[in-house]
N, C-alpha and C. Protein backbone atom coordinates (compact mmCIF):
# COMPACT_ATOMS: atom_id res chain seq x y z
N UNK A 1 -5.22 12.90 -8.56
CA UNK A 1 -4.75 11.60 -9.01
C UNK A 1 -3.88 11.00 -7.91
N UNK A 2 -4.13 9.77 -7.48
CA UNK A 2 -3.18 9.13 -6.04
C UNK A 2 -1.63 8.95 -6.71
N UNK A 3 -1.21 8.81 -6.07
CA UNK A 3 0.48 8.73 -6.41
C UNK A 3 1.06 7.77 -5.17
N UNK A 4 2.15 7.47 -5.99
CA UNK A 4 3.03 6.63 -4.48
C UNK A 4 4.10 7.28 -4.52
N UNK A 5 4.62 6.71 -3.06
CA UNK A 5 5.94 7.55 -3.09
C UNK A 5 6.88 6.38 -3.23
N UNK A 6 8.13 6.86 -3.54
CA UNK A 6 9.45 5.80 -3.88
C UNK A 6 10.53 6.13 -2.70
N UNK A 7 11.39 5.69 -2.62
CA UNK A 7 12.46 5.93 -1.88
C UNK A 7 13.68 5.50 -2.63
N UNK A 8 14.24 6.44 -3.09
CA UNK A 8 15.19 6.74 -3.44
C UNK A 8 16.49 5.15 -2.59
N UNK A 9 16.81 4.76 -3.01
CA UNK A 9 18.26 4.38 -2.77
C UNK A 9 19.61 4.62 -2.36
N UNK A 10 19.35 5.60 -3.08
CA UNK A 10 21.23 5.96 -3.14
C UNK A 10 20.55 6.97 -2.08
N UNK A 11 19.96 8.17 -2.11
CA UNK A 11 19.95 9.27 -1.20
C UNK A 11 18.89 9.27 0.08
N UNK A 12 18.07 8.28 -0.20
CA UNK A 12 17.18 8.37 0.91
C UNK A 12 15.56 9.20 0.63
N UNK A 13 15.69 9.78 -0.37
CA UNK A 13 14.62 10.98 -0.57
C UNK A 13 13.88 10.36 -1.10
N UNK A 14 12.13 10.88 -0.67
CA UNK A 14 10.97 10.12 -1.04
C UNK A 14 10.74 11.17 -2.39
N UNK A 15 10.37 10.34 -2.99
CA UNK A 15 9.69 10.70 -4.36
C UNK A 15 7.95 10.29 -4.82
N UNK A 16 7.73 10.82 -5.62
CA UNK A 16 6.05 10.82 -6.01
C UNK A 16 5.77 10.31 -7.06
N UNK A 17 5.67 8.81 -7.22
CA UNK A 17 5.27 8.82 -8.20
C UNK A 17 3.66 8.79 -8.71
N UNK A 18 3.60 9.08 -9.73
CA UNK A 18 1.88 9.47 -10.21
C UNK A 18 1.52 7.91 -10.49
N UNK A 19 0.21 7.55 -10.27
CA UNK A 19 -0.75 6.36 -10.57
C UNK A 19 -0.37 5.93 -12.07
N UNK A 20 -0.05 4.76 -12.18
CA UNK A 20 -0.06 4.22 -13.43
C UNK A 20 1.39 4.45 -14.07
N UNK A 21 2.43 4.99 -13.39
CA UNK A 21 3.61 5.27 -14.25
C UNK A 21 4.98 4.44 -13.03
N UNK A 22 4.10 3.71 -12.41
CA UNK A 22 5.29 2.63 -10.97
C UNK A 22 6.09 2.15 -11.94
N UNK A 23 6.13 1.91 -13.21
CA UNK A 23 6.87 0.82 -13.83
C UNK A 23 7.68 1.72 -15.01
N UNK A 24 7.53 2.92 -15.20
CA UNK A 24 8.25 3.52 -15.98
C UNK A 24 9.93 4.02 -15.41
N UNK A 25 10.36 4.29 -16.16
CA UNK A 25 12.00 5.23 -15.80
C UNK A 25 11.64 6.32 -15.40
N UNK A 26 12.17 6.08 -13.42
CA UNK A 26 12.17 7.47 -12.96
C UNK A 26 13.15 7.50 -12.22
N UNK A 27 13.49 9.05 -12.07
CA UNK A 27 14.85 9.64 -11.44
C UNK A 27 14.13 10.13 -10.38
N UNK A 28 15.55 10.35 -8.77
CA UNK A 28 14.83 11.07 -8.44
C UNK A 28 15.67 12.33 -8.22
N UNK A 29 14.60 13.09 -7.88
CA UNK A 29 14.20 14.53 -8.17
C UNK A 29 15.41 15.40 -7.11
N UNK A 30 16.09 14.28 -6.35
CA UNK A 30 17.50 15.17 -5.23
C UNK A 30 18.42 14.67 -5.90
N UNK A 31 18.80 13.55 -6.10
CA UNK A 31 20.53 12.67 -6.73
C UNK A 31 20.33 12.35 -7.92
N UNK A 32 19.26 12.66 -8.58
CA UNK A 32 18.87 11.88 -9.93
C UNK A 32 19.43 10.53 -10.30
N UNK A 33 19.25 9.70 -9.27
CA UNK A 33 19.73 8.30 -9.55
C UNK A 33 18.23 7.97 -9.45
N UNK A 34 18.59 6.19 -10.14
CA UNK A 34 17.40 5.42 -11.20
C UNK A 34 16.29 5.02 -9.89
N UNK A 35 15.19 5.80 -10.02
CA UNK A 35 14.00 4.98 -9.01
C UNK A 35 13.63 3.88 -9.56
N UNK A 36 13.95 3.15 -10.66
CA UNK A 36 13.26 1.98 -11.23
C UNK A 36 13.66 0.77 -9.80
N UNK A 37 14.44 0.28 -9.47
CA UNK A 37 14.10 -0.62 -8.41
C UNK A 37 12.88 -0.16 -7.06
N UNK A 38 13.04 0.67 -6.54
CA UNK A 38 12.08 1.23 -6.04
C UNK A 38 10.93 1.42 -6.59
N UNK A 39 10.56 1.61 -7.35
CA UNK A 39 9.25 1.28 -8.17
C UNK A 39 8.77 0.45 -7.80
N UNK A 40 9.68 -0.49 -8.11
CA UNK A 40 8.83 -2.30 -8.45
C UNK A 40 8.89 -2.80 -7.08
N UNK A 41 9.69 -2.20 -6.13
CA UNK A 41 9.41 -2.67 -4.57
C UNK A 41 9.28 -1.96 -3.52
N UNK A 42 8.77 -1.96 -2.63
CA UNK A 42 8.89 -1.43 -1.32
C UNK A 42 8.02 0.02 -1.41
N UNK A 43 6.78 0.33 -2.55
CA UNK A 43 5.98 1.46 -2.87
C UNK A 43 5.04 0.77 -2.43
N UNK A 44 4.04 1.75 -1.55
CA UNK A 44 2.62 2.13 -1.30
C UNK A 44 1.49 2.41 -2.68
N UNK A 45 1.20 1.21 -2.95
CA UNK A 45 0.55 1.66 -4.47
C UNK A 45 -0.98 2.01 -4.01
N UNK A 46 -1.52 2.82 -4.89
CA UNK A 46 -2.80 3.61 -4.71
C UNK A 46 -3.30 2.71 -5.82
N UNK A 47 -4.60 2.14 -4.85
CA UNK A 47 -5.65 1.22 -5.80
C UNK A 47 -6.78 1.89 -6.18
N UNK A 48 -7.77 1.53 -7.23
CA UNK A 48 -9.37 1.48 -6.98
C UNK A 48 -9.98 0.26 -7.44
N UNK A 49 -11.24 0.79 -7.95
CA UNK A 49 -12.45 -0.17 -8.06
C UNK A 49 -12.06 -1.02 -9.25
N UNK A 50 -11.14 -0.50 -10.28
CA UNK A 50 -10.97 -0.61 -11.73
C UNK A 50 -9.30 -1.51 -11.55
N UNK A 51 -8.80 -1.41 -10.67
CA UNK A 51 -7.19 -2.41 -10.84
C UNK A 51 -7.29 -3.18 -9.19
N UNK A 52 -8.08 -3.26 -8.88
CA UNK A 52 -8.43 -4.07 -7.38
C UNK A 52 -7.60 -5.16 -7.84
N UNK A 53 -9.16 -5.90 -8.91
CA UNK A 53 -8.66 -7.85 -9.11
C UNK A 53 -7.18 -7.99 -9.71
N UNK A 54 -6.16 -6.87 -10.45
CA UNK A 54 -4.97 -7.60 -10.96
C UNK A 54 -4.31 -6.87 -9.65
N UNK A 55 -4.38 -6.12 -8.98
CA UNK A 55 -3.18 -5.83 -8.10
C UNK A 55 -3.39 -6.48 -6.65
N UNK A 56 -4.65 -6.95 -6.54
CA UNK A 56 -4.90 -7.50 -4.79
C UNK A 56 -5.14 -8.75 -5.39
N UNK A 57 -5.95 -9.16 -5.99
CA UNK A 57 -6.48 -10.68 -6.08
C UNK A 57 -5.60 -11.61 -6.80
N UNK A 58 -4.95 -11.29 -8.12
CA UNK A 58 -3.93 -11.88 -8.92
C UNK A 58 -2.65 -12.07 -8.56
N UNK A 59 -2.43 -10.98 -7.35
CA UNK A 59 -1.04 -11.28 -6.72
C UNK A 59 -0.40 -12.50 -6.54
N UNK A 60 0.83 -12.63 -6.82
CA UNK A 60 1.45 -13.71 -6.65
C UNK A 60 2.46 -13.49 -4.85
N UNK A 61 2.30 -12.29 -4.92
CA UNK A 61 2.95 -12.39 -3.52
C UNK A 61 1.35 -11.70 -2.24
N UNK A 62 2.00 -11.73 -0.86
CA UNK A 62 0.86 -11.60 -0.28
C UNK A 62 0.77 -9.81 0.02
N UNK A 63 -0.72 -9.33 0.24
CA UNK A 63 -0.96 -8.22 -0.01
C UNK A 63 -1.88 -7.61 1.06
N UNK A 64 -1.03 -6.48 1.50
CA UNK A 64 -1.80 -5.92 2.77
C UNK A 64 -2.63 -4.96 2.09
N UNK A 65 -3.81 -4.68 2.13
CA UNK A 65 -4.82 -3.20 1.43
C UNK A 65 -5.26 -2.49 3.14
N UNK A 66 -4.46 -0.98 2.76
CA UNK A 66 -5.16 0.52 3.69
C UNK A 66 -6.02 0.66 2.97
N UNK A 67 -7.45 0.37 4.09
CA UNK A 67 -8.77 0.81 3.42
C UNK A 67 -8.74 2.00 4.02
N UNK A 68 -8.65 3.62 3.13
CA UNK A 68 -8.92 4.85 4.27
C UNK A 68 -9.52 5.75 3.82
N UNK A 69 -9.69 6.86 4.27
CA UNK A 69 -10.29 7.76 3.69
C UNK A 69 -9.77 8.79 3.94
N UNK A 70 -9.31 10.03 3.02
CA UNK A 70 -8.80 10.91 3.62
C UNK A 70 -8.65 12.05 4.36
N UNK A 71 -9.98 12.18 4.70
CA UNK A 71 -10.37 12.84 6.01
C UNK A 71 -10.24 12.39 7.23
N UNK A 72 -10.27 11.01 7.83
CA UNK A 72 -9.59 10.43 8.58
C UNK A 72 -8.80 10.62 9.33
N UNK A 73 -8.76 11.23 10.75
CA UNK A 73 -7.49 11.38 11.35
C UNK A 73 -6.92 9.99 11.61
N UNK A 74 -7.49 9.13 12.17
CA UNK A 74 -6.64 7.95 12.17
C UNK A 74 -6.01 7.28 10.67
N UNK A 75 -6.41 7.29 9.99
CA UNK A 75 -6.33 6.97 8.67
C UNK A 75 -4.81 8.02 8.51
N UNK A 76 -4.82 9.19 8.87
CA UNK A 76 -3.19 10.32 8.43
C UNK A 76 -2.41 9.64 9.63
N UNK A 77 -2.49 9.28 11.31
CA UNK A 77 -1.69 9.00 12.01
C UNK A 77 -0.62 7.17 11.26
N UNK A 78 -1.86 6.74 10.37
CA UNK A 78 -1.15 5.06 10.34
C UNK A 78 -0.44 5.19 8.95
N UNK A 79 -1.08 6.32 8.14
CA UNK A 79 -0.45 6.34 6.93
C UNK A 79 1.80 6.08 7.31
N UNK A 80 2.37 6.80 8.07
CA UNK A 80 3.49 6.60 7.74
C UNK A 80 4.06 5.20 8.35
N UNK A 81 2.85 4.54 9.14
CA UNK A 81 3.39 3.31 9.50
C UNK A 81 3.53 2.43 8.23
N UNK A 82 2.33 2.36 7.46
CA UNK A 82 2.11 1.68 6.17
C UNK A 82 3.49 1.77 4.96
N UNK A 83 3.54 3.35 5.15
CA UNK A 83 5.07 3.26 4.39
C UNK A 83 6.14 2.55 4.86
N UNK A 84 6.56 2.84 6.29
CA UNK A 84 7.92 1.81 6.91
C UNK A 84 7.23 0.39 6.33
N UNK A 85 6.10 0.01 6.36
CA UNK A 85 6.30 -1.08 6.34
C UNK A 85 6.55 -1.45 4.68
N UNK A 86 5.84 -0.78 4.06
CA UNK A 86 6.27 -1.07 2.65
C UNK A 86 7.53 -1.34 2.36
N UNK A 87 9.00 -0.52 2.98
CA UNK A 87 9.80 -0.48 2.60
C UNK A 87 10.59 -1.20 3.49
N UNK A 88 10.13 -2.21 4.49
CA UNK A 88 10.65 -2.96 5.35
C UNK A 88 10.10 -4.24 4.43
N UNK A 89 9.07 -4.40 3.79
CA UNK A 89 8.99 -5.88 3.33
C UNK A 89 8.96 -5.90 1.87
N UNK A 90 9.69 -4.82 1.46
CA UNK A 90 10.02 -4.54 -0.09
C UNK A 90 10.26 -6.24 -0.80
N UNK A 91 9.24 -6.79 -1.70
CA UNK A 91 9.68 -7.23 -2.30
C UNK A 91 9.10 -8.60 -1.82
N UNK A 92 8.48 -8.81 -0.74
CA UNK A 92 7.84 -10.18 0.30
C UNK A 92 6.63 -9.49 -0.15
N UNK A 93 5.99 -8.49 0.08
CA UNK A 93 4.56 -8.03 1.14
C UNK A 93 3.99 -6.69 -0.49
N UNK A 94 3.05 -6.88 -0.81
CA UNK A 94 2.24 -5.68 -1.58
C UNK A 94 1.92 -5.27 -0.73
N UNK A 95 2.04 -4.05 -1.00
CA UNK A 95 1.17 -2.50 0.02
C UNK A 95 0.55 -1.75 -1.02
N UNK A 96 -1.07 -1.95 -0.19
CA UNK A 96 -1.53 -1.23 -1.18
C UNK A 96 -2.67 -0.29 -0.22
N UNK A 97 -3.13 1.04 -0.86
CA UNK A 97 -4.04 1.73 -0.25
C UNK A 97 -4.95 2.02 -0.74
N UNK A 98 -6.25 1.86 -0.65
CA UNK A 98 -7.89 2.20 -1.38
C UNK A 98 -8.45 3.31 -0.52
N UNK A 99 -8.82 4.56 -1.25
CA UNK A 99 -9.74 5.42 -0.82
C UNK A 99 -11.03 5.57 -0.64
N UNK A 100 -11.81 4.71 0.44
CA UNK A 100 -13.21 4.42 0.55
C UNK A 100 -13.96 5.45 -0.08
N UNK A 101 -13.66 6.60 -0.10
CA UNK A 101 -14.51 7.49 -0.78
C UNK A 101 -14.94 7.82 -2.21
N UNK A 102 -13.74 7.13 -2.73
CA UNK A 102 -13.41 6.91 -4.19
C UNK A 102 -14.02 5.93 -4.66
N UNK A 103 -13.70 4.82 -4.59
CA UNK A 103 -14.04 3.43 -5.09
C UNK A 103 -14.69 2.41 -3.80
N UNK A 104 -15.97 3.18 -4.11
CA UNK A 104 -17.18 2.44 -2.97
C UNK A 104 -17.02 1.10 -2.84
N UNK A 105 -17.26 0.79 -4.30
CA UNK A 105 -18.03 -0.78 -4.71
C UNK A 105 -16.56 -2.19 -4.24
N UNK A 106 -15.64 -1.55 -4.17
CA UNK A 106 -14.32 -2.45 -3.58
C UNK A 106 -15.01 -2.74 -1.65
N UNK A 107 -15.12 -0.96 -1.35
CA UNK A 107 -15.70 -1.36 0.81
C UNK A 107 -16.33 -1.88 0.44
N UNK A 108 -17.34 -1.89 -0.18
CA UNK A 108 -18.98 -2.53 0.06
C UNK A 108 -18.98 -3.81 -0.29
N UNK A 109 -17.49 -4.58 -1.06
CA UNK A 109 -17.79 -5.94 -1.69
C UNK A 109 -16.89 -6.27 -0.27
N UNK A 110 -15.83 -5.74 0.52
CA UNK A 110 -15.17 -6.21 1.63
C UNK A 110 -16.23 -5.95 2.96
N UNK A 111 -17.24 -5.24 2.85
CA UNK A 111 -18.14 -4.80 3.98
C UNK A 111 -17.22 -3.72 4.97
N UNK A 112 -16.16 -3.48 4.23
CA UNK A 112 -15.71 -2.00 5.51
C UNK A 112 -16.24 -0.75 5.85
N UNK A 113 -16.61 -0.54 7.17
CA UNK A 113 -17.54 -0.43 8.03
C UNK A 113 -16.89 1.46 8.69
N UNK A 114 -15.55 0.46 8.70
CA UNK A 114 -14.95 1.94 9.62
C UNK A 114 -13.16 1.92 8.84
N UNK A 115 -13.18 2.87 9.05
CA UNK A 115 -11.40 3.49 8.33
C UNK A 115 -10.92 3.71 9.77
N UNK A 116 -9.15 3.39 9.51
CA UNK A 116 -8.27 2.68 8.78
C UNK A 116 -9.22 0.79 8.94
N UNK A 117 -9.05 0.44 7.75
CA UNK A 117 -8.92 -1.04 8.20
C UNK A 117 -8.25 -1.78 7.07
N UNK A 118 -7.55 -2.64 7.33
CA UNK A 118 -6.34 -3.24 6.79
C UNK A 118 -7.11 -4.57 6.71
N UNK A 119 -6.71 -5.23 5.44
CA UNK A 119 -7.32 -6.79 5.48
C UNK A 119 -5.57 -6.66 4.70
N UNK A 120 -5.76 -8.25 5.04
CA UNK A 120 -4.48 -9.14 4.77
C UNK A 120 -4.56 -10.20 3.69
N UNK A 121 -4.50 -10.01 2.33
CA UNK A 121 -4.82 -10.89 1.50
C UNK A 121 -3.38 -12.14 0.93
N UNK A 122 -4.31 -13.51 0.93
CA UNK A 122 -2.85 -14.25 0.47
C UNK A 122 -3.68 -15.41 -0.69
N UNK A 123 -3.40 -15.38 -1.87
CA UNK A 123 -3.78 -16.45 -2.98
C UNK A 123 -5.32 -15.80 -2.87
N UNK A 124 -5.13 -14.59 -3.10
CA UNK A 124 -6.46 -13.92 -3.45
C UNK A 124 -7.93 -14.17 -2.52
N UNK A 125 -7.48 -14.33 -1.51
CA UNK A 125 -8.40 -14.55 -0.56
C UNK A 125 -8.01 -13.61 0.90
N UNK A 126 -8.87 -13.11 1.70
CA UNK A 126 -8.82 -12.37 3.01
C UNK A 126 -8.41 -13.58 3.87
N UNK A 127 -7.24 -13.14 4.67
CA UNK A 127 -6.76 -13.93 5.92
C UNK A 127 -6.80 -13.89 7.13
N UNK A 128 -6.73 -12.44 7.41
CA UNK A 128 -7.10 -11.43 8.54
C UNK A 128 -7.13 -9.91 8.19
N UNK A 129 -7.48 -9.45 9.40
CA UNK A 129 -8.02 -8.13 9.55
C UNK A 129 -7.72 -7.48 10.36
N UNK A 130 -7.58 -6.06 10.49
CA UNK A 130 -7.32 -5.45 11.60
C UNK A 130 -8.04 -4.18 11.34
N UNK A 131 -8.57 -3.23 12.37
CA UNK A 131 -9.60 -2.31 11.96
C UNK A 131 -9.42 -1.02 13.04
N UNK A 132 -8.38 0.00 12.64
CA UNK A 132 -8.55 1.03 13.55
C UNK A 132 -6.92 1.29 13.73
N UNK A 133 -6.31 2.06 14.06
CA UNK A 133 -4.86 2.62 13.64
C UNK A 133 -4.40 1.60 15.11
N UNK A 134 -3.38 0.83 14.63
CA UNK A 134 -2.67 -0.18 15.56
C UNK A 134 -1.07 0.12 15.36
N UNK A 135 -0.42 -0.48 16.63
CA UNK A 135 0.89 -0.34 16.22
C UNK A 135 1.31 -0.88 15.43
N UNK A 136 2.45 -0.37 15.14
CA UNK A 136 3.33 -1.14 13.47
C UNK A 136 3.64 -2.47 14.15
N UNK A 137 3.64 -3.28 15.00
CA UNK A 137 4.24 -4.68 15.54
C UNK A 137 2.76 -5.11 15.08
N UNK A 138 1.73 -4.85 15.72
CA UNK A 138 1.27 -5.61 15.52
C UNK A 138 0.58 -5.82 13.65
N UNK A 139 0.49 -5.37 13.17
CA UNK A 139 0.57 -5.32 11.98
C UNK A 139 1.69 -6.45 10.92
N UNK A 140 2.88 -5.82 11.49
CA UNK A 140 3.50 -6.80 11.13
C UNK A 140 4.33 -8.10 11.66
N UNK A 141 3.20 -8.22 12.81
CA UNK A 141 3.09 -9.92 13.31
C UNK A 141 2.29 -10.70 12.53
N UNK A 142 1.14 -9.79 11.85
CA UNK A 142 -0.03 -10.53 11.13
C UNK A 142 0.67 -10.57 9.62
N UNK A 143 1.48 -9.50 9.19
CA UNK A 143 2.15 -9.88 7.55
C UNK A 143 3.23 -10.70 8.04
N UNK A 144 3.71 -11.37 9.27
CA UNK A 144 5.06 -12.24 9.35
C UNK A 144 4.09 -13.65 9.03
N UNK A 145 2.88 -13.80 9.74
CA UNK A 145 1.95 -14.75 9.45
C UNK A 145 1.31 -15.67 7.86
N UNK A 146 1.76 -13.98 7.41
CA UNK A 146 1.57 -14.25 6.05
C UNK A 146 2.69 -15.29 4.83
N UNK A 147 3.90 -14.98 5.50
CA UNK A 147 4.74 -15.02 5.02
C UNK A 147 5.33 -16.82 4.82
């Protein structure tokens, strides 16, 4: 089951949360202080085929999707860029990650070809793209674009 991780507040410590429970009361697991703000911002949420249209397309704010797979070595080198950035645009920017291997019919309706590739969605439409593990600048020259 995909999970996101949280970051703690008060202590710094990443936490796990499980798919489908971002919005519940959670502690975390070193200071037991409240992950509920962290929840609702600055998390790497794990998508599929079945919550695509309300979490990428319905967005009211703009939304970066990691298309990857997890065999992928490039796909494990960009993963912790994706987190800084989550938690650098906590609250501006959705971060979200799809497992091509999982939920086909999402690549195949975007045509992604090759992992990592990042599309940049804003008012439910693709804006740009980027395709292949890039530095964190440039990445987030294209979500400052967004903004």
């Amino acid at each position: 089951m995909p999970e996101a991780l949280a970051v703690c507040a008060n202590c710094g410590a990443k936490n796990r949360i499980p798919a489908g429970k971002e919005y519940t009361e959670a502690k975390c697991g070193k200071c037991r202080a409240s992950l509920q703000s962290a929840a609702l911002t600055g998390v790497v949420r794990h998508i599929n085929d079945q919550n695509f249209q309300a979490v990428v397309m319905e967005s009211n704010l703009p939304v970066l999707v990691d298309f990857f797979s997890p065999t992928c070595g490039p796909c494990k080198m960009i993963a912790p860029v994706i987190e800084n950035i989550a938690g650098k645009y906590a609250g501006k920017i959705v971060i979200a990650k799809l497992d091509t291997s999982v939920s086909q019919m999402t690549a195949s309706r975007f045509q992604i070809r090759g992992v990592p590739t990042l599309l940049f969605f804003k008012g439910g439409e693709v804006r740009d793209q980027v395709v292949g593990a890039v530095p964190q600048a440039e990445i987030e020259s294209k979500l400052n674009g967004l903004l």
